[in-house]
Protein backbone atom coordinates (compact mmCIF):
# COMPACT_ATOMS: atom_id res chain seq x y z
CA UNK A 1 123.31 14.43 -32.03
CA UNK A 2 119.86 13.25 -32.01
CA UNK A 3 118.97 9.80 -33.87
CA UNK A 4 116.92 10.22 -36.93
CA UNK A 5 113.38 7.52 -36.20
CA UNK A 6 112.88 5.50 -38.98
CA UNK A 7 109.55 5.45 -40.08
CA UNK A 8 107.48 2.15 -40.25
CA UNK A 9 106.69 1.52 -44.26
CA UNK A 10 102.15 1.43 -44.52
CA UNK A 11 100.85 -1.56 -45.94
CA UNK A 12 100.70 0.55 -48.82
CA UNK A 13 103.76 1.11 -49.13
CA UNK A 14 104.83 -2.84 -48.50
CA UNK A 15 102.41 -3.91 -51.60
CA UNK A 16 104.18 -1.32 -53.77
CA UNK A 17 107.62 -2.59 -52.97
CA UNK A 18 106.24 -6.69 -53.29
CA UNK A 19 104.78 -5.41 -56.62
CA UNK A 20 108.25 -4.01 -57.72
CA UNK A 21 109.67 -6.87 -56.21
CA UNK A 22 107.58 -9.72 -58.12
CA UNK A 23 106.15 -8.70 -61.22
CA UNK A 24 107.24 -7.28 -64.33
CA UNK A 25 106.51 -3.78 -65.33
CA UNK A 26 104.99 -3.75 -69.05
CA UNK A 27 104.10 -6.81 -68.92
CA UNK A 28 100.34 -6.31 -67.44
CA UNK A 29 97.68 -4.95 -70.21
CA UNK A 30 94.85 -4.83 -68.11
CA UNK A 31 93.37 -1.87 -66.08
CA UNK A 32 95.75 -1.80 -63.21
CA UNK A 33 97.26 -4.97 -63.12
CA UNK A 34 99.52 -4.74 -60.76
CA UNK A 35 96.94 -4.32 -57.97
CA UNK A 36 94.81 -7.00 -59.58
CA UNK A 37 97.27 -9.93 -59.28
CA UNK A 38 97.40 -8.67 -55.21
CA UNK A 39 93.44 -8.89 -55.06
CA UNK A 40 93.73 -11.87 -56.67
CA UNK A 41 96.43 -13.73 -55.01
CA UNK A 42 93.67 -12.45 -51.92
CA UNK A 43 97.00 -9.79 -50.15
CA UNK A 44 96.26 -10.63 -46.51
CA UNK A 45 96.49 -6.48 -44.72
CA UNK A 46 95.06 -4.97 -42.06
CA UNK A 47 92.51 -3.22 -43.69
CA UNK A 48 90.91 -6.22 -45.32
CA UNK A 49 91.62 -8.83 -43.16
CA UNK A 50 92.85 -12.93 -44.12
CA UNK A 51 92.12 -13.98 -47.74
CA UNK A 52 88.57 -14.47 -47.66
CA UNK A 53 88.17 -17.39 -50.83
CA UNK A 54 92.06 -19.46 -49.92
CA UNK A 55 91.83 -19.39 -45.91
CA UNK A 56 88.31 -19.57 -45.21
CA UNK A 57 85.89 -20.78 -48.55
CA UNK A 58 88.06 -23.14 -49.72
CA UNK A 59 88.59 -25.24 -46.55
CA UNK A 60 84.71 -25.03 -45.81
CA UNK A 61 84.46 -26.49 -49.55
CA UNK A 62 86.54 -28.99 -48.64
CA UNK A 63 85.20 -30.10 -45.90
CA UNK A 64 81.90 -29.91 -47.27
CA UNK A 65 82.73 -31.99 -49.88
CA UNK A 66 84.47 -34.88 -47.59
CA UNK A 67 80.85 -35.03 -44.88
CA UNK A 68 78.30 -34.72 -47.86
CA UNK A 69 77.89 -37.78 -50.37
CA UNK A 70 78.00 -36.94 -53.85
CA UNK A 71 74.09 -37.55 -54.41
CA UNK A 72 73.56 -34.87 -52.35
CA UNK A 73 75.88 -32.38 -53.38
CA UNK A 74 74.72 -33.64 -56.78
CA UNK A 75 70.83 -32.38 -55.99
CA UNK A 76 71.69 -29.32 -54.28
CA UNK A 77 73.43 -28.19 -57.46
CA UNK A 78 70.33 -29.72 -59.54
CA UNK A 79 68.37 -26.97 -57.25
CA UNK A 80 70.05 -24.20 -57.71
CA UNK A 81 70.62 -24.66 -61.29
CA UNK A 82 66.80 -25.23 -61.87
CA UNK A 83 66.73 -22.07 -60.21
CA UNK A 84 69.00 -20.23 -63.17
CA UNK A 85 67.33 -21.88 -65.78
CA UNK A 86 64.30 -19.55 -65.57
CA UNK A 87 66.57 -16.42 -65.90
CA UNK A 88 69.14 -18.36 -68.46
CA UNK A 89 65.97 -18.77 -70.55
CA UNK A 90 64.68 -15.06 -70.31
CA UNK A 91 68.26 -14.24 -71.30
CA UNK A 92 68.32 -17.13 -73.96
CA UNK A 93 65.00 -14.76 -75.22
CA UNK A 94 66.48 -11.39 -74.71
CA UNK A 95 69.16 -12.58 -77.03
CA UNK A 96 67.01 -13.89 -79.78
CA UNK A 97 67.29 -17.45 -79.05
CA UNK A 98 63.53 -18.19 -78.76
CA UNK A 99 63.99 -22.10 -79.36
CA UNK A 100 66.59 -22.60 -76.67
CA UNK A 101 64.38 -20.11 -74.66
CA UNK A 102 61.39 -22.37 -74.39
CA UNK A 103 63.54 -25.68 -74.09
CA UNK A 104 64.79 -23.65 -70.76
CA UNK A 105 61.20 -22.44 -69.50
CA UNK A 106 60.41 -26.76 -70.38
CA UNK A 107 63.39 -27.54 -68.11
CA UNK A 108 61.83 -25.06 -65.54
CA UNK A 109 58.43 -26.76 -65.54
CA UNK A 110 59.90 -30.81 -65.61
CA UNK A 111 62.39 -30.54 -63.04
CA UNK A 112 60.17 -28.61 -60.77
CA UNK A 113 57.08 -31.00 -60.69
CA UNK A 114 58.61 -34.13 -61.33
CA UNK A 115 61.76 -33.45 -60.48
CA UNK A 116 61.14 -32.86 -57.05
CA UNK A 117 61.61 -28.50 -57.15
CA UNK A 118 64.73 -29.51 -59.54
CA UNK A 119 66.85 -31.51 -57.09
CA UNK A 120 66.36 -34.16 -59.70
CA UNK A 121 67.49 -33.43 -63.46
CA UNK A 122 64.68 -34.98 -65.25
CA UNK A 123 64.90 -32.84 -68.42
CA UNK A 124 68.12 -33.24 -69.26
CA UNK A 125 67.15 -37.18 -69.30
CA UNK A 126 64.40 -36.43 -71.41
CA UNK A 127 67.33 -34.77 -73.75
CA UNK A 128 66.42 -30.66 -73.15
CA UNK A 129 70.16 -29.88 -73.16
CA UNK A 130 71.08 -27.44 -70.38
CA UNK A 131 72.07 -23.58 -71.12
CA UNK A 132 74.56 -21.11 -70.01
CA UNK A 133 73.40 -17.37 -70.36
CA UNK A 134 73.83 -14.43 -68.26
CA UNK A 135 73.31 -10.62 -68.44
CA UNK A 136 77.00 -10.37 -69.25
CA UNK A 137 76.42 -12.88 -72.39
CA UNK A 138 73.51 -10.89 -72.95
CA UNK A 139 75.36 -7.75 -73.69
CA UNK A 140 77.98 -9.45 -75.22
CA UNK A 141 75.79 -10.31 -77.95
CA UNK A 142 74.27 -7.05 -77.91
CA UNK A 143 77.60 -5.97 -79.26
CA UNK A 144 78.88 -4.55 -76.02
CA UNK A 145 82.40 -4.48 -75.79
CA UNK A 146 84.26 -6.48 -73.14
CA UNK A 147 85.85 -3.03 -71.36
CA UNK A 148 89.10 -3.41 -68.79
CA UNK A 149 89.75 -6.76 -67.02
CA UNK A 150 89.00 -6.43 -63.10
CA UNK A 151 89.28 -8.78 -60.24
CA UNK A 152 86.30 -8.32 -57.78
CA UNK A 153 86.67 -9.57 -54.28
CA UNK A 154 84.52 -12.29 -53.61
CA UNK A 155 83.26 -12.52 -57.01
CA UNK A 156 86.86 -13.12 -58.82
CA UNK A 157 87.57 -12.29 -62.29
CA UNK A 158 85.05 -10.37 -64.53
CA UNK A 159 85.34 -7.50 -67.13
CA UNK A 160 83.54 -4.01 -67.23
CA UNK A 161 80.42 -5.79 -69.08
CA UNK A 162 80.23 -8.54 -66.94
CA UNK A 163 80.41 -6.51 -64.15
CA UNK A 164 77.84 -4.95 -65.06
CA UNK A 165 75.64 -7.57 -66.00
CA UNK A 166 76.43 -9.39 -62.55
CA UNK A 167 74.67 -6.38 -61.25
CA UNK A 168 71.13 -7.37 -62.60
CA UNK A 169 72.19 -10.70 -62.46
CA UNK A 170 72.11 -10.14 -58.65
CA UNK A 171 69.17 -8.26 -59.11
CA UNK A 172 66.94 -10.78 -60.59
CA UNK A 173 68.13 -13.34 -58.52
CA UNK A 174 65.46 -14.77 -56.40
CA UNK A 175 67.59 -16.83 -54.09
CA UNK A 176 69.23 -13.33 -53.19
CA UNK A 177 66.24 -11.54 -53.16
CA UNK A 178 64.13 -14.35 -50.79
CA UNK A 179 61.86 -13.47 -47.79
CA UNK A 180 62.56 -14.21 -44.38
CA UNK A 181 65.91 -13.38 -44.38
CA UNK A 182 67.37 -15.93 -42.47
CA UNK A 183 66.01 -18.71 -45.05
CA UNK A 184 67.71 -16.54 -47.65
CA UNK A 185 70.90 -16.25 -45.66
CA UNK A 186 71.30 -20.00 -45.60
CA UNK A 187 70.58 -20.95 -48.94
CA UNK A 188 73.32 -18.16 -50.02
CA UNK A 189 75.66 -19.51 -48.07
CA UNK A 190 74.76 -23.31 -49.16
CA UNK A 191 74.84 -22.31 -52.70
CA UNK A 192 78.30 -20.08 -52.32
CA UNK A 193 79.77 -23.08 -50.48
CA UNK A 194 78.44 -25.62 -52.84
CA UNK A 195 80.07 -23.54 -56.03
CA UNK A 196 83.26 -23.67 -54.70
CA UNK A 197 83.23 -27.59 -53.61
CA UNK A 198 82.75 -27.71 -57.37
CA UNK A 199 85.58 -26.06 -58.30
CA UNK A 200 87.84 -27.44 -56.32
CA UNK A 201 88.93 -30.08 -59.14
CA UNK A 202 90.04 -26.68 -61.24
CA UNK A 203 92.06 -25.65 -58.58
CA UNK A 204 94.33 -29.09 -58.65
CA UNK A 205 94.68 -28.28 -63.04
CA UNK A 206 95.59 -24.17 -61.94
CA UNK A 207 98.40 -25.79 -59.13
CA UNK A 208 99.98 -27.88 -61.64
CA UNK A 209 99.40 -26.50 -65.30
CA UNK A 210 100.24 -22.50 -64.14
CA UNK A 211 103.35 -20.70 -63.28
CA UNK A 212 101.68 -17.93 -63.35
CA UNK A 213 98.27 -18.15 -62.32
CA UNK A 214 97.21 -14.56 -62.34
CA UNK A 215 97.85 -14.99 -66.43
CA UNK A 216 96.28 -18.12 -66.56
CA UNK A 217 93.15 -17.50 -64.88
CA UNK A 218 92.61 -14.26 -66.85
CA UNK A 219 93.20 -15.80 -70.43
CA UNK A 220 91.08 -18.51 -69.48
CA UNK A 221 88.73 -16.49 -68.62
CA UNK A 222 88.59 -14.27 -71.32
CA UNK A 223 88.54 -17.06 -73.79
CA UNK A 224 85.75 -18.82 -72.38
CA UNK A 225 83.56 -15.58 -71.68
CA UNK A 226 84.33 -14.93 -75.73
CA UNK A 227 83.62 -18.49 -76.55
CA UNK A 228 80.25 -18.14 -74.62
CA UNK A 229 79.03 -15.21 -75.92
CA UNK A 230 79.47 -16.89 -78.97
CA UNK A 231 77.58 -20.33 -78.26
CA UNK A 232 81.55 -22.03 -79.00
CA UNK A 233 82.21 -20.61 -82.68
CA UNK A 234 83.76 -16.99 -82.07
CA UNK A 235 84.58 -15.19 -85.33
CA UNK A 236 88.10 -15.57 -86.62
CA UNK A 237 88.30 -11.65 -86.95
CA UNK A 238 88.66 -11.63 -83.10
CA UNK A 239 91.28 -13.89 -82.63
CA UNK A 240 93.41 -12.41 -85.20
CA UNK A 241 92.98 -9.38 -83.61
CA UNK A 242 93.63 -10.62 -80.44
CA UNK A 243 96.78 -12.32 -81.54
CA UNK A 244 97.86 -8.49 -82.73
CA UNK A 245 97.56 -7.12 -79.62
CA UNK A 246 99.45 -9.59 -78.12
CA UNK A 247 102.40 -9.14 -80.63
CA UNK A 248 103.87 -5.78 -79.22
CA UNK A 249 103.74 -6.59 -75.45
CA UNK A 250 105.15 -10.32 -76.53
CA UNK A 251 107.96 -8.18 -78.53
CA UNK A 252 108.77 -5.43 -75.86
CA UNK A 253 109.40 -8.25 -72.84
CA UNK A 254 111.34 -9.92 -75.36
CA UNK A 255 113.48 -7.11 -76.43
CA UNK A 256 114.15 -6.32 -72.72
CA UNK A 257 116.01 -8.85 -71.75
CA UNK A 258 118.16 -8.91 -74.96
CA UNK A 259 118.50 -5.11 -74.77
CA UNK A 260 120.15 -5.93 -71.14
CA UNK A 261 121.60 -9.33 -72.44
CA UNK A 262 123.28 -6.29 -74.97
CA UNK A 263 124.23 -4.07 -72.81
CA UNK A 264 126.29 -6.22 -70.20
CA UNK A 265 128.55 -7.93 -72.80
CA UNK A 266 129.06 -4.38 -74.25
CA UNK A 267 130.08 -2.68 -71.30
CA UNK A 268 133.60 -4.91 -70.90
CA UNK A 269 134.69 -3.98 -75.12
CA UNK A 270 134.35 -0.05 -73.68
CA UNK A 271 135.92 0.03 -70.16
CA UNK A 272 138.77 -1.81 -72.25
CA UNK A 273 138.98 0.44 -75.39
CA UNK A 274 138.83 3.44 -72.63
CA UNK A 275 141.56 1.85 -70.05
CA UNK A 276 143.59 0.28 -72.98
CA UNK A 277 145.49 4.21 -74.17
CA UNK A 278 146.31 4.58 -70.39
CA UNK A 279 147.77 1.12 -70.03
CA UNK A 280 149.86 1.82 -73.13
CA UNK A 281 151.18 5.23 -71.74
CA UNK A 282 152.61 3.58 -68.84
């Protein structure tokens, strides 16, 4: 009789049984969640090769950060974020904003000329306080909704109207958009490489402040997008509603475990009562 060959699982079919494995069913609200926490924990497979931001970014970060002096590091950040301030302020406009608007376009013009093309912060020393705005925020206060949670590769967690307003934010980016290409190349991968060496103090607070840091990172996230769009005072209304939503999922992995918890001290009291009249009979 012939042996039966045992067929080798796909990848897919390994992350489906790690999924079932790992996490809890229910417990995700977000457009599939399941795959997200893989994308995010950055699933090492075949078809996408090593994770791309823990094996390679963040030991170039590291490094980066041990050979450069913080001066440095300190002006190539100045430079980029000169850089955003021009589109922070057109967004800053866009959103009706007009006096934080020109305060950005003055940052633009100081830090440029006598801040040395903004690798000096000169106008935040002459007390033009320095802005946060994207497309996304944009939107946001447009009264776009925030749409499903995602995890992008590369570009980590964002919602639908982020993700859209990364898009333009891409777009209008002149760093990205540069001419010759291999200037443009560099300074992406300075900037990229940069960002990262300056999150690398987050990542020590996510090691030892999450057990789960899929959850954590997308809470956090959300909150601070919501307290952005927002300028730091989001309405009440929201997080009352938010706290609603959170009630039933909160409830149902609750009642889970007690329903089991239930169930398994039950199950002795029957086998008993049903064994118990044959017992007797003998």
């Amino acid at each position: 009789m012939a042996r039966r060959k045992q067929s080798v699982p796909t990848e897919a079919e390994l992350q489906r049984r790690w999924v079932a494995r790992h996490l809890e069913p229910g417990y995700l609200k977000d457009l599939e969640g399941q795959r997200l926490r893989i994308i995010f924990a950055g699933w090492p497979n075949r078809e996408r090769g090593p994770d791309f931001r823990g094996a390679i970014l963040k030991p170039v970060a590291t490094g980066y950060e041990a050979v450069l002096p913080s001066p440095i590091r300190t002006g190539v950040t100045n430079f980029f974020g000169n850089i955003d301030d021009l589109f922070i302020g057109v967004n800053n406009l866009l959103q009706g904003k007009v006096p934080e608007a020109f305060s950005d376009l003055g940052r633009v013009a100081i830090n440029t000329t006598i801040g040395l093309l903004g690798v000096l912060d000169v106008a935040s020393e002459a007390g033009l306080e320095k802005h946060d705005e994207d497309f996304g925020q944009t939107f946001g206060r447009w009264g776009v909704g925030n749409g499903a949670y995602v995890v992008i590769p590369f570009f980590g967690p964002r919602n639908v109207r982020d993700t859209v307003g990364l898009v333009l934010d891409v777009a209008a980016d002149p760093v990205a958009n540069h001419e010759p290409a291999r200037v443009r190349d560099a300074a992406l991968v300075l900037r990229v490489v940069n960002d990262r060496a300056n999150l690398l103090p987050a990542d020590k607070v996510v090691e030892e402040a999450a057990l789960d840091k899929y959850s954590y990172m997308r809470d956090a996230y959300l909150q601070r997008r919501r307290n952005q769009i927002h300028d730091g005072n989001p309405p009440r209304e929201v997080e009352a509603n938010a706290e609603q939503e959170d009630r039933p999922l909160l409830a149902e992995a609750v009642s889970e475990p007690a329903a089991e918890a239930a169930a398994a001290q039950s199950a002795p009291a029957v086998l008993v009562a049903r064994t118990g009249p044959a017992e007797s009979k003998q």
